[in-house]
Protein backbone atom coordinates (compact mmCIF):
# COMPACT_ATOMS: atom_id res chain seq x y z
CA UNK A 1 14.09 15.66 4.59
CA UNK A 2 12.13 16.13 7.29
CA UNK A 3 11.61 12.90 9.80
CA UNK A 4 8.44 11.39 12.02
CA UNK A 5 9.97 9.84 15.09
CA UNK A 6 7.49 7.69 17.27
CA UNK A 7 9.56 7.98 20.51
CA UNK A 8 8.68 5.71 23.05
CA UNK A 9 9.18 7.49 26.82
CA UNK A 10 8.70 4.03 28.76
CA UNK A 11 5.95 2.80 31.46
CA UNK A 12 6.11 5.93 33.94
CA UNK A 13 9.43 6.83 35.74
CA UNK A 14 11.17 9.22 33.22
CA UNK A 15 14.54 8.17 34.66
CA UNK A 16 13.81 5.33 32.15
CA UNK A 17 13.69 7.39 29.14
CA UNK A 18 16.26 6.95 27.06
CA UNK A 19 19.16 9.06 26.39
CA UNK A 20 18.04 9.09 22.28
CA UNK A 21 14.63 9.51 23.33
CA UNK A 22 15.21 12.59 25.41
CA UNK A 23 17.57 13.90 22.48
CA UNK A 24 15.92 13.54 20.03
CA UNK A 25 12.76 15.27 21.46
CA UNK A 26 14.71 18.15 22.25
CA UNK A 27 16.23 18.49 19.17
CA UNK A 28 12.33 18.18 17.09
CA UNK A 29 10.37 21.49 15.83
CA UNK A 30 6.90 19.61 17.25
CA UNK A 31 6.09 17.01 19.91
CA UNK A 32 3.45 14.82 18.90
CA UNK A 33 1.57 13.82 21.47
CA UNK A 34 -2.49 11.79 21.53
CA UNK A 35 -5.58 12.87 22.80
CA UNK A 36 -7.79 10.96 23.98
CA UNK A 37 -9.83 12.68 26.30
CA UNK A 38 -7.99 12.25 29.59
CA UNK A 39 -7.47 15.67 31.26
CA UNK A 40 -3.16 14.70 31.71
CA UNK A 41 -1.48 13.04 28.93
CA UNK A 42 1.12 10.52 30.46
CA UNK A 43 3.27 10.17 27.94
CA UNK A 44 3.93 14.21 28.01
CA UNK A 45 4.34 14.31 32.14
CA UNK A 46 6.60 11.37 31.67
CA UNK A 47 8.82 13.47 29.39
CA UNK A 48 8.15 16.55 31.40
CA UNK A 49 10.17 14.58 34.52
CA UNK A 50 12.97 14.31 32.01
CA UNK A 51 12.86 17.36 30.01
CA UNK A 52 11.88 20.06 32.28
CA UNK A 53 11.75 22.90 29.60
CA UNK A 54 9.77 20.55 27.45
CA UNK A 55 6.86 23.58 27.87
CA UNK A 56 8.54 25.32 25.74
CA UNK A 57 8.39 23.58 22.82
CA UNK A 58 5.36 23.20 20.27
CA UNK A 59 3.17 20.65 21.99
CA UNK A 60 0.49 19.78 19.21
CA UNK A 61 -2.32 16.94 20.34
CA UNK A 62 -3.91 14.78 17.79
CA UNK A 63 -7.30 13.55 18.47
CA UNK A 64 -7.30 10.04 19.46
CA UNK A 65 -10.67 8.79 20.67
CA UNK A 66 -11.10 5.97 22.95
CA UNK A 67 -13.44 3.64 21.08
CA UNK A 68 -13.38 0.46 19.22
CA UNK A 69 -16.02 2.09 16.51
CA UNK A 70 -13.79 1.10 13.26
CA UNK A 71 -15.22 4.07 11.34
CA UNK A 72 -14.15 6.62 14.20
CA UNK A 73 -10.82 5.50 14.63
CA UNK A 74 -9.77 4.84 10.98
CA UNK A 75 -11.29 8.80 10.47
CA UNK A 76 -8.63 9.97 13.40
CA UNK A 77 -5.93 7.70 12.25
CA UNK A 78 -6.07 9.33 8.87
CA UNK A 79 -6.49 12.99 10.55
CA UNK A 80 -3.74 12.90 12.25
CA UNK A 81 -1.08 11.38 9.60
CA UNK A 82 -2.43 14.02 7.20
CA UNK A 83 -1.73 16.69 9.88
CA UNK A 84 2.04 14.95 10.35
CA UNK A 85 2.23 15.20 7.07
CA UNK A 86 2.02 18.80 7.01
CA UNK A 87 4.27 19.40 9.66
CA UNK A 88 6.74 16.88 7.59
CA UNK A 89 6.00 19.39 4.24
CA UNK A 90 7.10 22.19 6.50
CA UNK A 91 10.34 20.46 6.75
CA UNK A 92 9.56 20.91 10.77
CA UNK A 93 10.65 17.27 12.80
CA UNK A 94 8.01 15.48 14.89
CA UNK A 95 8.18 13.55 17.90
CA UNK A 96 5.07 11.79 18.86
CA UNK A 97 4.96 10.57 22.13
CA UNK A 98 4.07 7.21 23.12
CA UNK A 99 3.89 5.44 26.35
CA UNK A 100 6.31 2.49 27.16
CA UNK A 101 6.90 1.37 23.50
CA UNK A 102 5.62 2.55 20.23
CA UNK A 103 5.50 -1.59 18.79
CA UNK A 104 3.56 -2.78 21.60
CA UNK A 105 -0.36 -1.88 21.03
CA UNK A 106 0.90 1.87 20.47
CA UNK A 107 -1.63 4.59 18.70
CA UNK A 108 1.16 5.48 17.09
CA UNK A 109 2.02 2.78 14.78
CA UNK A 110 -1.49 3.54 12.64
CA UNK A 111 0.31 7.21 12.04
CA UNK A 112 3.65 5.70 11.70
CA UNK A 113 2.25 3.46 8.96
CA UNK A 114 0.46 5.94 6.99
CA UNK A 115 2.82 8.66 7.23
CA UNK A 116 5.71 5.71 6.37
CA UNK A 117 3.65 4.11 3.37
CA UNK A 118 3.15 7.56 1.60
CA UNK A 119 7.02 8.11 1.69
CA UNK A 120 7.86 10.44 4.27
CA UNK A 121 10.96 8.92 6.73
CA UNK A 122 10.68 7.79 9.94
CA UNK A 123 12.16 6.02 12.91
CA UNK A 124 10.65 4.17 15.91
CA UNK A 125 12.56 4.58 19.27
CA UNK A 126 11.84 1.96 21.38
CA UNK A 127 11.27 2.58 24.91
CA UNK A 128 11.03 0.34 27.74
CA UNK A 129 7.38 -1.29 27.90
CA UNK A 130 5.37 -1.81 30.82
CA UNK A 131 5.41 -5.49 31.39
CA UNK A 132 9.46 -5.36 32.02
CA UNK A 133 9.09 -2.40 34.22
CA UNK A 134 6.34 -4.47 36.20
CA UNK A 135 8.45 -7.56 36.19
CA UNK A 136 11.55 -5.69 37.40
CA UNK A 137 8.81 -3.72 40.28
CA UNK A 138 7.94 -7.27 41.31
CA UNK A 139 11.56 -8.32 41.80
CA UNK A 140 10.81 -10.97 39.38
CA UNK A 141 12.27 -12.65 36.02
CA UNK A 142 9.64 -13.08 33.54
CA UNK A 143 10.83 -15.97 31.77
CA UNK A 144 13.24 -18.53 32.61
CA UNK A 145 14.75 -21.48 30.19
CA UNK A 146 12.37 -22.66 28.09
CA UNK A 147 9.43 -20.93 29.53
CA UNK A 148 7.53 -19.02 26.62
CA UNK A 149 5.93 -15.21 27.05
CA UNK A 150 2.82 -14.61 25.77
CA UNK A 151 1.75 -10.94 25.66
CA UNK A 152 -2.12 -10.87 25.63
CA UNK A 153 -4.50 -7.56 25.53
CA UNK A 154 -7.01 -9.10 28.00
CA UNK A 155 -9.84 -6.73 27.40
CA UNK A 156 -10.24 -8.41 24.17
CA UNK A 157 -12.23 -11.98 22.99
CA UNK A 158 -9.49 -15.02 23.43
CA UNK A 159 -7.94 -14.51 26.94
CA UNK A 160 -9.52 -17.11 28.57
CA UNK A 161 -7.67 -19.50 25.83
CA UNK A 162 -4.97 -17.73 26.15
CA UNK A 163 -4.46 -18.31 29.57
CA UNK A 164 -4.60 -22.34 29.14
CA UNK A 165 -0.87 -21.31 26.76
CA UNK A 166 2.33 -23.04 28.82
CA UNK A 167 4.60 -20.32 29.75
CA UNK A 168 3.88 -16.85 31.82
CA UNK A 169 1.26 -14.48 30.14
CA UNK A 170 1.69 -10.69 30.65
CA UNK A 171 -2.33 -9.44 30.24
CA UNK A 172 -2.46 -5.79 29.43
CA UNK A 173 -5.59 -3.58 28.63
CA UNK A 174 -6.87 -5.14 30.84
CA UNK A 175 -9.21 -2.38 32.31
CA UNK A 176 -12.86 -3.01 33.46
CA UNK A 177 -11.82 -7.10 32.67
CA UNK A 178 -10.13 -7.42 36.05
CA UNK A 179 -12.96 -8.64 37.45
CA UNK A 180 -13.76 -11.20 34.84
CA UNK A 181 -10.38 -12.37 34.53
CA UNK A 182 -9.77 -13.01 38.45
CA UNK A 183 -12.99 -15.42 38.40
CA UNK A 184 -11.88 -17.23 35.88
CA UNK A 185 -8.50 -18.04 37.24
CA UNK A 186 -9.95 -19.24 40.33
CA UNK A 187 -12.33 -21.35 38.47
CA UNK A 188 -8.98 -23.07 36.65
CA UNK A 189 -8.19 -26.58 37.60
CA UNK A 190 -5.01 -26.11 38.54
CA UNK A 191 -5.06 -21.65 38.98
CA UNK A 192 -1.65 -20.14 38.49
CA UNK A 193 -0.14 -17.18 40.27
CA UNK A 194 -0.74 -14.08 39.55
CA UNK A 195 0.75 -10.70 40.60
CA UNK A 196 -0.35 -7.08 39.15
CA UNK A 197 1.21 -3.76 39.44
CA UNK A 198 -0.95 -0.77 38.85
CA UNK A 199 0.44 2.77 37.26
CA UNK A 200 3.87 1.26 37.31
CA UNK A 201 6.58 4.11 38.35
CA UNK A 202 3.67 6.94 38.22
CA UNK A 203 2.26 8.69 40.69
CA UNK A 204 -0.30 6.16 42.92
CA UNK A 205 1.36 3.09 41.96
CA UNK A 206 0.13 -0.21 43.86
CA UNK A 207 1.52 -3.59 44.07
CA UNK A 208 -0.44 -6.81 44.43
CA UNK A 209 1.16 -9.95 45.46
CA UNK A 210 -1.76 -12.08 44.82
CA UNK A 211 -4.83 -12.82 43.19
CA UNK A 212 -6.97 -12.19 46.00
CA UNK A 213 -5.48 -8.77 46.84
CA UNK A 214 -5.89 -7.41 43.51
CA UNK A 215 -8.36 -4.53 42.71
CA UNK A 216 -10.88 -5.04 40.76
CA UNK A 217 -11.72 -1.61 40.14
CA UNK A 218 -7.74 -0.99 39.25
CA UNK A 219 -6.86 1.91 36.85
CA UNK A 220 -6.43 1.10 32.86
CA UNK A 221 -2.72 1.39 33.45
CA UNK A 222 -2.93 -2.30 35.05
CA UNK A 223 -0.58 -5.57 34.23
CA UNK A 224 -1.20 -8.71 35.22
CA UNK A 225 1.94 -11.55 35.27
CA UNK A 226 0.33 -14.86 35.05
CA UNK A 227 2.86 -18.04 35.84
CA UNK A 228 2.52 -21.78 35.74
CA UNK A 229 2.50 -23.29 39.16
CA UNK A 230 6.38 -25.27 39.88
């Protein structure tokens, strides 16, 4: 039987793809990858560093809008699995391409659950997700004893609770909130550090050491590490 395989190509340097990942796309009929109206997918140049001839191959994009419109996304959610679906009838093997991992706020898991709950098979392959890459950029452990890690989208309601939790909070999607976020932290009683890489192992990557040297106007392909003052 023919097999989905949400393959997750890691945060931007394809020398951390996996050695499954890269097999396993070069071994599929069809690579999957999202649309979303950006003029480069990411995911596909990331796999491009690693798999040179990956031109080659069927590239197929599924439309996957960038909107929080419930009715727009469940109607390209569905699209898409139906169109895996197909390729799955075929007997072809897909690869859909995610960036850093397909469990961590991935597109991919509303195909992967559709496509899984109507009895086709599939496997996730984990890649390595953005927040360790950042941590490792910064030189930095993320956690340490009994420290807890709280993985927050930050573009979303809550954050500002979230960021009173004890332990070090990774904020992703963070986006157009950048600015938002850095006035509240100063406004903290007792503000924590706070260091952000931007585009992480891609092309234009930036570093910030600080709260005050961060960008406001940073790319969508931001994360923030948040600690508790020692």
């Amino acid at each position: 039987m023919a097999k989905l395989y949400g393959v997750g190509v890691g945060p931007g340097d394809p020398e951390l793809m996996t050695l499954k990942a890269v097999r396993v796309i070069e071994e599929c009929d069809i690579v999957a990858i999202p649309k979303s109206g950006q003029s480069i997918n990411v995911a596909y140049t990331i796999a491009k560093g690693a798999i040179p001839d990956l031109d080659k191959k069927l590239v197929a994009e599924l439309d996957m809008p960038m909107t929080r419109d419930r009715g727009k996304l469940e109607a390209s959610h569905d699209a898409a699995a139906e169109q895996v679906k197909k390729w799955l009838d075929e007997g072809k093997n897909v690869a859909f391409l995610t960036l850093g991992d397909p469990t961590i706020y991935s597109t991919y898991a509303y195909v992967h659950n559709r496509v899984r709950d109507a009895g086709y098979e599939t496997e996730i392959l984990p890649g390595i997700p953005s927040f360790c890459a950042v941590s490792a950029r910064l030189n930095d452990s993320l956690t340490e004893g009994e420290e807890a890690l709280h993985i927050i989208p930050a573009s979303y309601k809550g954050t500002e609770e979230a960021l009173l939790m004890k332990g070090t909070k990774v904020l992703m999607k963070s986006g157009k909130s950048i600015g938002k976020l850095k006035e509240y932290i100063h406004s903290m009683e007792n503000p924590p550090t706070v260091k952000m890489v931007e585009r992480c192992g891609m092309e234009g990557e930036r570093v910030f050491e600080n709260i005050e040297a961060i960008d406001e106007n940073a790319s969508y392909f931001s994360v923030l590490i948040v600690r508790d003052k020692k």
